[in-house]
Protein backbone atom coordinates (compact mmCIF):
# COMPACT_ATOMS: atom_id res chain seq x y z
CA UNK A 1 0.00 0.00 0.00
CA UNK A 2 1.10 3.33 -0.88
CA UNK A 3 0.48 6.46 0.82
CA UNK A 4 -0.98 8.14 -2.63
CA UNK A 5 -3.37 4.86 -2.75
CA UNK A 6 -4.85 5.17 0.94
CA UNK A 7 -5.61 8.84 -0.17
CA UNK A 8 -7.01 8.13 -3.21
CA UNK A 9 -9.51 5.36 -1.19
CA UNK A 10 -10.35 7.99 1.60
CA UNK A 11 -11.45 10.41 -1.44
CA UNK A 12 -13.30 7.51 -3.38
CA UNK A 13 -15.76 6.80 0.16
CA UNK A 14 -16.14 10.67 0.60
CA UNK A 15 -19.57 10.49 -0.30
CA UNK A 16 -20.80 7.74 1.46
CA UNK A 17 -18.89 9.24 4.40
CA UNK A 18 -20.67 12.54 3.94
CA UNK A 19 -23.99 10.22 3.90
CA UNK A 20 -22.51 8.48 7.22
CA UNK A 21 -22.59 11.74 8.73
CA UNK A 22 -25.73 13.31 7.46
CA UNK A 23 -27.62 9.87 9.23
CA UNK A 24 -25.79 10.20 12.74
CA UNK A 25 -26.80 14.55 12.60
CA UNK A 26 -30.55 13.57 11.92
CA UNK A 27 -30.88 11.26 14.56
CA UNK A 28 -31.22 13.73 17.33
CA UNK A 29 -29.39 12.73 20.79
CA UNK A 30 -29.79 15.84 23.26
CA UNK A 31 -28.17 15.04 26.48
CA UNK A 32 -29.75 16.41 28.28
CA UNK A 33 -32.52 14.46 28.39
CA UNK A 34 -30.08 11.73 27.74
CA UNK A 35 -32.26 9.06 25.95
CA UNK A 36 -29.18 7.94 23.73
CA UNK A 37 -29.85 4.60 22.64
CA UNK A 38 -31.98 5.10 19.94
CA UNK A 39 -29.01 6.92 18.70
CA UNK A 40 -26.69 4.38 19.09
CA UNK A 41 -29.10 1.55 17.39
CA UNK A 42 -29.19 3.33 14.45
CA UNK A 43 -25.05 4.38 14.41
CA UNK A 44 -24.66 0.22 14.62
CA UNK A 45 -26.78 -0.16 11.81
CA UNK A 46 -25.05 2.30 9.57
CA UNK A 47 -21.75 1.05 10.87
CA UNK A 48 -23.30 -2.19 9.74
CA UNK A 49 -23.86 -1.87 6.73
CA UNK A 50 -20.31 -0.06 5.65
CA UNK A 51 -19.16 -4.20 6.71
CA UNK A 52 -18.03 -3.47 10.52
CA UNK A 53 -18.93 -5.80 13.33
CA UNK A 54 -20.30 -3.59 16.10
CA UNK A 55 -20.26 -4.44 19.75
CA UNK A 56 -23.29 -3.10 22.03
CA UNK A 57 -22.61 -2.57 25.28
CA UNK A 58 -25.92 -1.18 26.67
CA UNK A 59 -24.95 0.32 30.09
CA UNK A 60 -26.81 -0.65 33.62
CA UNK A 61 -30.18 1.41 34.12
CA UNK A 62 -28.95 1.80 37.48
CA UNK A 63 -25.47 3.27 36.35
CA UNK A 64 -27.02 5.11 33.43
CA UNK A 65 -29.47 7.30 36.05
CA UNK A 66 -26.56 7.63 38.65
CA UNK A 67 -25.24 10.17 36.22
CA UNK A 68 -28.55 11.92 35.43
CA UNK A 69 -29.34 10.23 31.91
CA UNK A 70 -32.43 7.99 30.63
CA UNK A 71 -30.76 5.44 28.50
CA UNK A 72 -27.19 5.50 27.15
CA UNK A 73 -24.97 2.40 25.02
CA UNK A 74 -21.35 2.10 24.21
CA UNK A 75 -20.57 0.97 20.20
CA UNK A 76 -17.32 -0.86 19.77
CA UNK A 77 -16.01 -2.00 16.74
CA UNK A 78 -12.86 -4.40 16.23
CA UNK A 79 -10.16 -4.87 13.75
CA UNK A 80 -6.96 -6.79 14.01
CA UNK A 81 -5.01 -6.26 11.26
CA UNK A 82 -2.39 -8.36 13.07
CA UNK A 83 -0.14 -8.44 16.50
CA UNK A 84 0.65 -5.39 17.88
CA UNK A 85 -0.66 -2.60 19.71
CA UNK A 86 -3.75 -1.39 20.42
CA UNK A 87 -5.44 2.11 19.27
CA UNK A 88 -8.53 3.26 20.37
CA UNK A 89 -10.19 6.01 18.61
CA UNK A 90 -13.22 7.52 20.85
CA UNK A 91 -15.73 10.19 19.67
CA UNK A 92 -19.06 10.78 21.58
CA UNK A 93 -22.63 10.99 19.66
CA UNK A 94 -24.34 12.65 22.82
CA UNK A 95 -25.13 16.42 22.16
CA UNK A 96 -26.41 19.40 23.98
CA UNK A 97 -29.93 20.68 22.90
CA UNK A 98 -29.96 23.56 19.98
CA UNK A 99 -31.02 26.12 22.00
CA UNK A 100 -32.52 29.26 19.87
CA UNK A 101 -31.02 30.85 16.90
CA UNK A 102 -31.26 28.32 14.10
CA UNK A 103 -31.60 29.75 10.62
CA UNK A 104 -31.92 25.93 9.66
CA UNK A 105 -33.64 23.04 10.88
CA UNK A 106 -30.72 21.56 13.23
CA UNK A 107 -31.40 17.74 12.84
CA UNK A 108 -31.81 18.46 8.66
CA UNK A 109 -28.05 18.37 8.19
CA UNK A 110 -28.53 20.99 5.52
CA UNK A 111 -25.25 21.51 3.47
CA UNK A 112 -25.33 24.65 2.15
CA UNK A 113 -21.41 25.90 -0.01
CA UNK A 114 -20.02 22.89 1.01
CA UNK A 115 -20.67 23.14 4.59
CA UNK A 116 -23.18 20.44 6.75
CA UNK A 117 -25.19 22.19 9.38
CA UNK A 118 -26.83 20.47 12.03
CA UNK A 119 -26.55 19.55 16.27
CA UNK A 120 -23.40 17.62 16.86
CA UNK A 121 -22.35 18.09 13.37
CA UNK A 122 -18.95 19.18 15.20
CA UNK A 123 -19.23 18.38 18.41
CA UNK A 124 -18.90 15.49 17.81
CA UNK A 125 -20.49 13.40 15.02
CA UNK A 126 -18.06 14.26 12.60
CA UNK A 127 -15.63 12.38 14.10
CA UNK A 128 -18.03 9.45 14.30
CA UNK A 129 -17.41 9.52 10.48
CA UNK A 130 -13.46 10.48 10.61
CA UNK A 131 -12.52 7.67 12.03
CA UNK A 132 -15.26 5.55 10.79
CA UNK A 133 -13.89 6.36 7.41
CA UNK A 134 -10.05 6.04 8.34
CA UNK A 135 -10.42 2.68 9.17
CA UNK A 136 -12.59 1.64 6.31
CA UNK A 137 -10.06 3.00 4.16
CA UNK A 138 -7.37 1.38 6.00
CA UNK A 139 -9.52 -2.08 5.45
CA UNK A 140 -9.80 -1.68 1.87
CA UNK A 141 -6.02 -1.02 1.17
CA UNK A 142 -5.65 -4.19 3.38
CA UNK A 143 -1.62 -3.05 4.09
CA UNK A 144 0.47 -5.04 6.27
CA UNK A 145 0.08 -3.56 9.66
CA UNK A 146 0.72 -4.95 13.05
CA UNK A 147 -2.14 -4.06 15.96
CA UNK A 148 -5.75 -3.34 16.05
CA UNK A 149 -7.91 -0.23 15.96
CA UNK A 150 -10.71 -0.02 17.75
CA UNK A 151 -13.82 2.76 17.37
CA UNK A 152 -14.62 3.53 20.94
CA UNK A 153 -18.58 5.60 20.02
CA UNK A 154 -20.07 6.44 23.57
CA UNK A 155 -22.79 8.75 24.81
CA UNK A 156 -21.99 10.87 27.77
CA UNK A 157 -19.44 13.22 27.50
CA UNK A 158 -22.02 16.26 27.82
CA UNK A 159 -21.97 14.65 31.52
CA UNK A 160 -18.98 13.88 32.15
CA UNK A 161 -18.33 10.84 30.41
CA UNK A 162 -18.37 8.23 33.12
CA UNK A 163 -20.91 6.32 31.63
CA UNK A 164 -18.93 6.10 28.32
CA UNK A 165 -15.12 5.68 27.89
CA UNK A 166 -14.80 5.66 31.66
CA UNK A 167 -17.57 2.36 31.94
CA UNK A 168 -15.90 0.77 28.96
CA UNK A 169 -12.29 0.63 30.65
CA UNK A 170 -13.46 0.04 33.99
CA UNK A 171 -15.13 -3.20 32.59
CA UNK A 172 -12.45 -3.99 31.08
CA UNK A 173 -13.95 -4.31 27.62
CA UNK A 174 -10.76 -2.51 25.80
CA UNK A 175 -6.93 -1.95 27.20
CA UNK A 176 -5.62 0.37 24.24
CA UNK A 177 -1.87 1.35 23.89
CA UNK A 178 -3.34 4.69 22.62
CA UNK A 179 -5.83 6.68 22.21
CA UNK A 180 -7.10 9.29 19.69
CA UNK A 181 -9.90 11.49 21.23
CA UNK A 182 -12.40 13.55 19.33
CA UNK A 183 -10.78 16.74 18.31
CA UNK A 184 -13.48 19.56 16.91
CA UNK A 185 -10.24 21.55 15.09
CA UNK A 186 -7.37 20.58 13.37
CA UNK A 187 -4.59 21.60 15.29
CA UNK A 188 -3.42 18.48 18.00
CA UNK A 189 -4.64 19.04 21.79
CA UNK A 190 -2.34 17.51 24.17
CA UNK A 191 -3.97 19.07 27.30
CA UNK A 192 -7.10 20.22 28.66
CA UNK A 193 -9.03 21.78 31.63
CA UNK A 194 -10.78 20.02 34.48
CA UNK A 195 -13.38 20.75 36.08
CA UNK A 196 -15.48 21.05 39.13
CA UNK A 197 -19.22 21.46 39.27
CA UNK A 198 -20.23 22.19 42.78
CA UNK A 199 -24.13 22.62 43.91
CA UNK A 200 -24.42 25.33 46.55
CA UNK A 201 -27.89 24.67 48.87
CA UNK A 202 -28.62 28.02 51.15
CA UNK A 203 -31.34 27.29 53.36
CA UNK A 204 -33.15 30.46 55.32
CA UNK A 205 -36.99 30.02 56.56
CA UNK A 206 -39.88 31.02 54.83
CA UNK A 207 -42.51 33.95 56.07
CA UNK A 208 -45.35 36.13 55.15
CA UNK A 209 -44.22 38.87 52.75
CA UNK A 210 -46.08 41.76 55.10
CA UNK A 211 -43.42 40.30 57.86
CA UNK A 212 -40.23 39.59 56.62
CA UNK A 213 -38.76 40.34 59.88
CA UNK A 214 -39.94 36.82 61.01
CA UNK A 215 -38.21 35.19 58.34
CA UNK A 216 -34.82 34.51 57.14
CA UNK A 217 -34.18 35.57 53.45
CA UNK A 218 -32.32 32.68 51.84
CA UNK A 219 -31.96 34.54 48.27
CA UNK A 220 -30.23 37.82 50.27
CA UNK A 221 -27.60 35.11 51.95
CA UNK A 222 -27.55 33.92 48.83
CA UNK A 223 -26.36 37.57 46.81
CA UNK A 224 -23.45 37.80 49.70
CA UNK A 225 -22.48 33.96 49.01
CA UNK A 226 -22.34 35.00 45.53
CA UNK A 227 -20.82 38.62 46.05
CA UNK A 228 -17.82 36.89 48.02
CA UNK A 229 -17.76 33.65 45.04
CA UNK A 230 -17.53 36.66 42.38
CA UNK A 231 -14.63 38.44 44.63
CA UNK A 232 -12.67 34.60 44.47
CA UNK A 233 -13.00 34.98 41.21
CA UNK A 234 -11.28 38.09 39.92
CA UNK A 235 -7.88 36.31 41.94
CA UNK A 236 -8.13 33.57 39.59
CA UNK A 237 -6.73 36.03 36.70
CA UNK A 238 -3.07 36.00 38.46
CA UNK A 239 -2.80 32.12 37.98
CA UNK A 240 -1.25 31.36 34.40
CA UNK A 241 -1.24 27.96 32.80
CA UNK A 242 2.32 26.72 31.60
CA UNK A 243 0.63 25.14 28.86
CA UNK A 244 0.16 26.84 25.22
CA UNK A 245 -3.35 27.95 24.31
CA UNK A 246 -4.61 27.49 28.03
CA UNK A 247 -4.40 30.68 30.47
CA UNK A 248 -6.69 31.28 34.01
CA UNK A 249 -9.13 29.37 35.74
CA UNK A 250 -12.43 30.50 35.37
CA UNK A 251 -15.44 30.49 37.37
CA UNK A 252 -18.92 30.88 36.37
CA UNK A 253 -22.16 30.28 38.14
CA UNK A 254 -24.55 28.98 35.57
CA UNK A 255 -27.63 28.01 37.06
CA UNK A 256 -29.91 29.30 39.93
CA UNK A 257 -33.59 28.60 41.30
CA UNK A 258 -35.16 29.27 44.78
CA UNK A 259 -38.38 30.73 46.17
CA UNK A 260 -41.76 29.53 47.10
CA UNK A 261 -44.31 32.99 45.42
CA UNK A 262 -43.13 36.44 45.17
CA UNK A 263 -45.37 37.13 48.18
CA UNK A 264 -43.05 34.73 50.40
CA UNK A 265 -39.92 34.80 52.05
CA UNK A 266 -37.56 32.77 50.00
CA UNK A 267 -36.47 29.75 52.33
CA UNK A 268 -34.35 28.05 50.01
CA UNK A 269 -32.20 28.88 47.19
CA UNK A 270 -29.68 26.70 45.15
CA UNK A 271 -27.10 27.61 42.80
CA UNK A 272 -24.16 25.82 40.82
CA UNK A 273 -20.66 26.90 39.96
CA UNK A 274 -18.32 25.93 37.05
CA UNK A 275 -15.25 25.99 38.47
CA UNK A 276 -12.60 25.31 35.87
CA UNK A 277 -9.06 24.22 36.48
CA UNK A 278 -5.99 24.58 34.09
CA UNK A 279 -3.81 21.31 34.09
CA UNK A 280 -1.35 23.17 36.49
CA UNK A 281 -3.54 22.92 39.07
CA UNK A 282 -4.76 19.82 41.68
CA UNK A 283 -8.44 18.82 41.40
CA UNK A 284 -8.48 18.07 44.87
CA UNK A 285 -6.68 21.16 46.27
CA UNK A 286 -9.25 23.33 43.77
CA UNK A 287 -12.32 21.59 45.47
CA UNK A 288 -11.23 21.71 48.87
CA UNK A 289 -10.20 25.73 48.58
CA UNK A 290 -13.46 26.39 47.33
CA UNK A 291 -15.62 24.81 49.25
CA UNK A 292 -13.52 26.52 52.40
CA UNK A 293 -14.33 29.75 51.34
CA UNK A 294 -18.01 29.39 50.65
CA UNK A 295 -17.67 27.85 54.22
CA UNK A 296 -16.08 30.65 55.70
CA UNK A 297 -18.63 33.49 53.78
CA UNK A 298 -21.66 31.33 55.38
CA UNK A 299 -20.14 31.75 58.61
CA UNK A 300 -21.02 34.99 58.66
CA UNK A 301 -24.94 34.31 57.79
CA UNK A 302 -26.69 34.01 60.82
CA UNK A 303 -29.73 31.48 60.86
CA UNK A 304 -28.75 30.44 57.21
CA UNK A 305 -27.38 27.15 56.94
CA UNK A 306 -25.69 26.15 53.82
CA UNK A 307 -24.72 22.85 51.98
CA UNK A 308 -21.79 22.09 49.31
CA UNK A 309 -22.31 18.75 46.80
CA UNK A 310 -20.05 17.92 44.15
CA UNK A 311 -21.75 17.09 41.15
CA UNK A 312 -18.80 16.28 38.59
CA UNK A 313 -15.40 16.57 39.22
CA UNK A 314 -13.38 15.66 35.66
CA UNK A 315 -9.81 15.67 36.46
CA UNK A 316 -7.37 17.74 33.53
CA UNK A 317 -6.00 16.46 30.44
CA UNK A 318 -2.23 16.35 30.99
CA UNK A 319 0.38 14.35 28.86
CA UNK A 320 1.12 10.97 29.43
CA UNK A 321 4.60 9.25 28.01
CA UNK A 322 4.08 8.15 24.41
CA UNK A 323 2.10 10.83 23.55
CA UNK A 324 4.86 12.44 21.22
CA UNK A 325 4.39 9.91 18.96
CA UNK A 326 0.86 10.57 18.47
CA UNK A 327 1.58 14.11 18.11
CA UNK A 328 4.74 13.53 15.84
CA UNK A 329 2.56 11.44 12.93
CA UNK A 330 -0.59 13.75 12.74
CA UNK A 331 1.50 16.87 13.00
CA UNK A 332 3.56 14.99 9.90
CA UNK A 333 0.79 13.99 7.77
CA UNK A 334 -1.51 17.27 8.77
CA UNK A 335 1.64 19.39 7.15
CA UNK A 336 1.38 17.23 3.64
CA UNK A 337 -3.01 17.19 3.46
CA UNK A 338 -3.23 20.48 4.72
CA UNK A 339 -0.65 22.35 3.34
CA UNK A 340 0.81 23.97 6.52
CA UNK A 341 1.98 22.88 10.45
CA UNK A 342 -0.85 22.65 12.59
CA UNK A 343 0.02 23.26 16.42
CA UNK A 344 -0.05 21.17 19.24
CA UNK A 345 -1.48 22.86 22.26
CA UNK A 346 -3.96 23.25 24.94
CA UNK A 347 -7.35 23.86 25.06
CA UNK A 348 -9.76 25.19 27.94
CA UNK A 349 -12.97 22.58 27.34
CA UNK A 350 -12.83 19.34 29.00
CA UNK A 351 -13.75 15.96 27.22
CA UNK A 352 -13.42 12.44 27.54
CA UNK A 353 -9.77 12.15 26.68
CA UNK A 354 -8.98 13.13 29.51
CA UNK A 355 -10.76 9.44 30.82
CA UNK A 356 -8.14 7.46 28.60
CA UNK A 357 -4.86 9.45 29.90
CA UNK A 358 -6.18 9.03 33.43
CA UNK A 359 -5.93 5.20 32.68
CA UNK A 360 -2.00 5.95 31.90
CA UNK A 361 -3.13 5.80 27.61
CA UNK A 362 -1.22 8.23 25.73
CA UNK A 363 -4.25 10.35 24.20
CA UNK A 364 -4.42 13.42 21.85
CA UNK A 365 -7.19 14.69 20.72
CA UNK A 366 -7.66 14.90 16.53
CA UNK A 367 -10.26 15.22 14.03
CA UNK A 368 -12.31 17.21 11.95
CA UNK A 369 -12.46 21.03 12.05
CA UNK A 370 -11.89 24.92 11.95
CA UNK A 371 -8.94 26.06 13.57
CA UNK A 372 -11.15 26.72 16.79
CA UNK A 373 -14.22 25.04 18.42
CA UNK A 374 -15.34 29.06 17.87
CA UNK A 375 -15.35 28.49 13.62
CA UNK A 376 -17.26 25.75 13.72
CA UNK A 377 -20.80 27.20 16.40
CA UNK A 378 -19.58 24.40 18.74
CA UNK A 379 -22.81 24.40 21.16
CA UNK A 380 -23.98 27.60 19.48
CA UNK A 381 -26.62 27.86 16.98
CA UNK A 382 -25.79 27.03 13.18
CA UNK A 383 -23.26 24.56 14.00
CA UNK A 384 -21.51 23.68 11.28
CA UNK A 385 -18.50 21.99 9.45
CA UNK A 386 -16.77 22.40 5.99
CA UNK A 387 -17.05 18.87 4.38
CA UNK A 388 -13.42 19.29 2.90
CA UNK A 389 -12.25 19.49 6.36
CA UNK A 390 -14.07 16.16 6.92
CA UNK A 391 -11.91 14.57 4.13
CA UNK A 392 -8.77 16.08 4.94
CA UNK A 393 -9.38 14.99 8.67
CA UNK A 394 -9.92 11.56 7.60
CA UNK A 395 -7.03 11.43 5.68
CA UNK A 396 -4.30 12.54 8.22
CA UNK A 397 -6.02 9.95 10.73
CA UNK A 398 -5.99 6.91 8.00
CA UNK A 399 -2.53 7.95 7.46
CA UNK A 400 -1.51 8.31 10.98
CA UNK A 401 -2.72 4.89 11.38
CA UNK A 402 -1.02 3.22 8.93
CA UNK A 403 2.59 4.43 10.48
CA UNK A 404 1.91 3.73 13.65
CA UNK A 405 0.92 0.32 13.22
CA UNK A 406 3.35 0.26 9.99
């Protein structure tokens, strides 16, 4: 096999790929609510019929509600091309809502100039069909590699991912020498944020409206929680990430609710922080120093009781040994499809890679894309992506591939 022939086999399936793609975007998969399955029945049938053998792993109800979704299964497909090591390529088909905005129907994966728009189109069903692709192309060219590549297709990284890459390697069900993570831009991530979502419960007592005296105001202790949360915040600025392309943790509260009627003293009110961290920092340290100082601010409440509860804590993206040879191929084979060097950096999201490197995996993330998540109205209305990317994408991963296991 020839490099010029696994090219000219990734261009020849470019429109079945683009069909690939245009199936998984339809299908919608909103997490939340998290009913995912459906999804993944129909991404094994597809994956079917392009000649794979597709493993469903359908996870525990009870697991599966643990982490706030309805139904959720893991797709893994096989090849052994022949000894050698392992690669596991993971993208996730799960997808937040489409929120308002839309100039097109967001499950009609439009394409409109050569660009697909649709929910997850980016984010991150495209690289359902990157890698898909890659190693149907890789198949067809039948070269004489030595290892096995593995599509790892899971459903929860809106949630943290626990349920997906982090189920399937607790069960044991792969142990990959690598691992090549959904990537949402072409340049190579070799790092990523944590983070920490905390709930915040600030409990007053309720009272008549004409008498507030006799009650205690639980959204009022809750502006001063917040007013000191804000103050912890602007500190964060003076931390700087070592890492290229990440810079401060940030903090932002995102959601809020409280009250009984607007004739009643609130008596509860509950609010919940994103608290990211940059791979510099400890996750442990970071929860522990936060939940001290919301302690410390409700000290001064009097009658108000308050209540931490960690809802997700995903630990950084940070480089494990091996990695550079990950990085080496697609920076390599990005410079000859692309036409330029593509960097290899940080970035301030947090996905499921970070699941694989915790398990001591070399992981990168890679796939189809912009330059930034930005480009492409990642979780934004009109999310798109620019089909040529799609094809270049899946080239530099087929060819990536083939060296590694070469």
């Amino acid at each position: 096999m020839t490099r010029d022939a696994l090219v000219a086999r990734v261009d020849a399936l470019h429109d079945a790929q683009i069909a690939f793609l245009a199936a998984m975007v339809k299908t919608p998969s909103d997490n939340p609510a998290g009913d995912c399955a459906p999804h993944a029945e129909m991404a094994a049938r597809e994956l079917e019929a392009l000649g794979f053998t597709v493993e469903r792993h359908a996870v525990p109800q009870a697991v599966v509600e643990a982490a706030g979704m309805i139904t959720a299964t893991n797709l893994i497909v096989r090849h052994v091309f022949g000894e050698g090591p392992t690669v596991a390529l993971n993208a996730h088909g799960d997808v937040v809502p489409p929120g308002a905005g839309w100039t097109t129907d967001p499950y009609g994966a439009e394409i409109r100039d050569g660009v697909m728009y649709g929910r997850g189109v980016a984010v991150s069903k495209s690289d359902f069909a990157t890698y898909a692709f890659a190693l149907k192309a890789l198949i067809e060219e039948n070269p004489p590699l030595k290892g096995t590549v593995e599509l790892h297709l899971t459903y929860d990284e809106e949630t943290g991912g626990a349920v997906g890459p982090g189920w399937i390697l607790e069960q044991g069900l792969s142990k990959p020498d690598y691992a090549l993570s959904a990537g949402f831009a072409y340049n190579v991530v070799i790092a990523h944020n944590g983070c920490l979502h905390l709930e915040v419960v600030v409990r007053g007592r309720s009272a008549h409206a004409a008498r507030p005296d006799t009650g205690v105001d639980a959204l009022e202790a809750a502006t001063r929680l917040l007013t000191a949360i804000y103050a912890l915040r602007e500190g964060y600025t003076a931390t700087r990430s070592t890492v290229p392309g990440i810079e401060s943790p940030t903090l932002v509260v995102g959601l809020i609710e409280g009250g009984i009627n607007t004739n009643v003293v609130p008596d509860e009110v509950r609010f919940r922080i994103d608290r990211r961290m940059i791979p510099d920092e400890t996750p442990a340290t970071v929860e522990r120093d936060l939940v001290a100082a919301i302690e410390a601010a409700a000290a001064d409440l009097p009658g108000v009781t308050v209540e931490t509860r960690r809802i997700l804590l995903a630990t950084p993206l940070t480089p494990e040994p091996g990695h550079e040879r990950l990085v080496e191929l697609l920076q390599r084979h990005a410079k000859t499809v692309i036409g330029e060097d593509i960097p290899a950096n940080g970035v301030p999201i947090y996905t499921d890679a970070r699941l694989y490197s915790s398990a001591g995996i070399p992981t990168v993330l890679y796939g189809a894309g912009p330059r930034t998540l930005l480009e492409a109205n990642g979780h934004r209305a009109d999310e798109k992506l620019v089909l040529e990317h799609l094809r270049k994408a899946t080239k530099v991963v087929a060819l990536t591939l083939a060296d590694l296991l070469g």
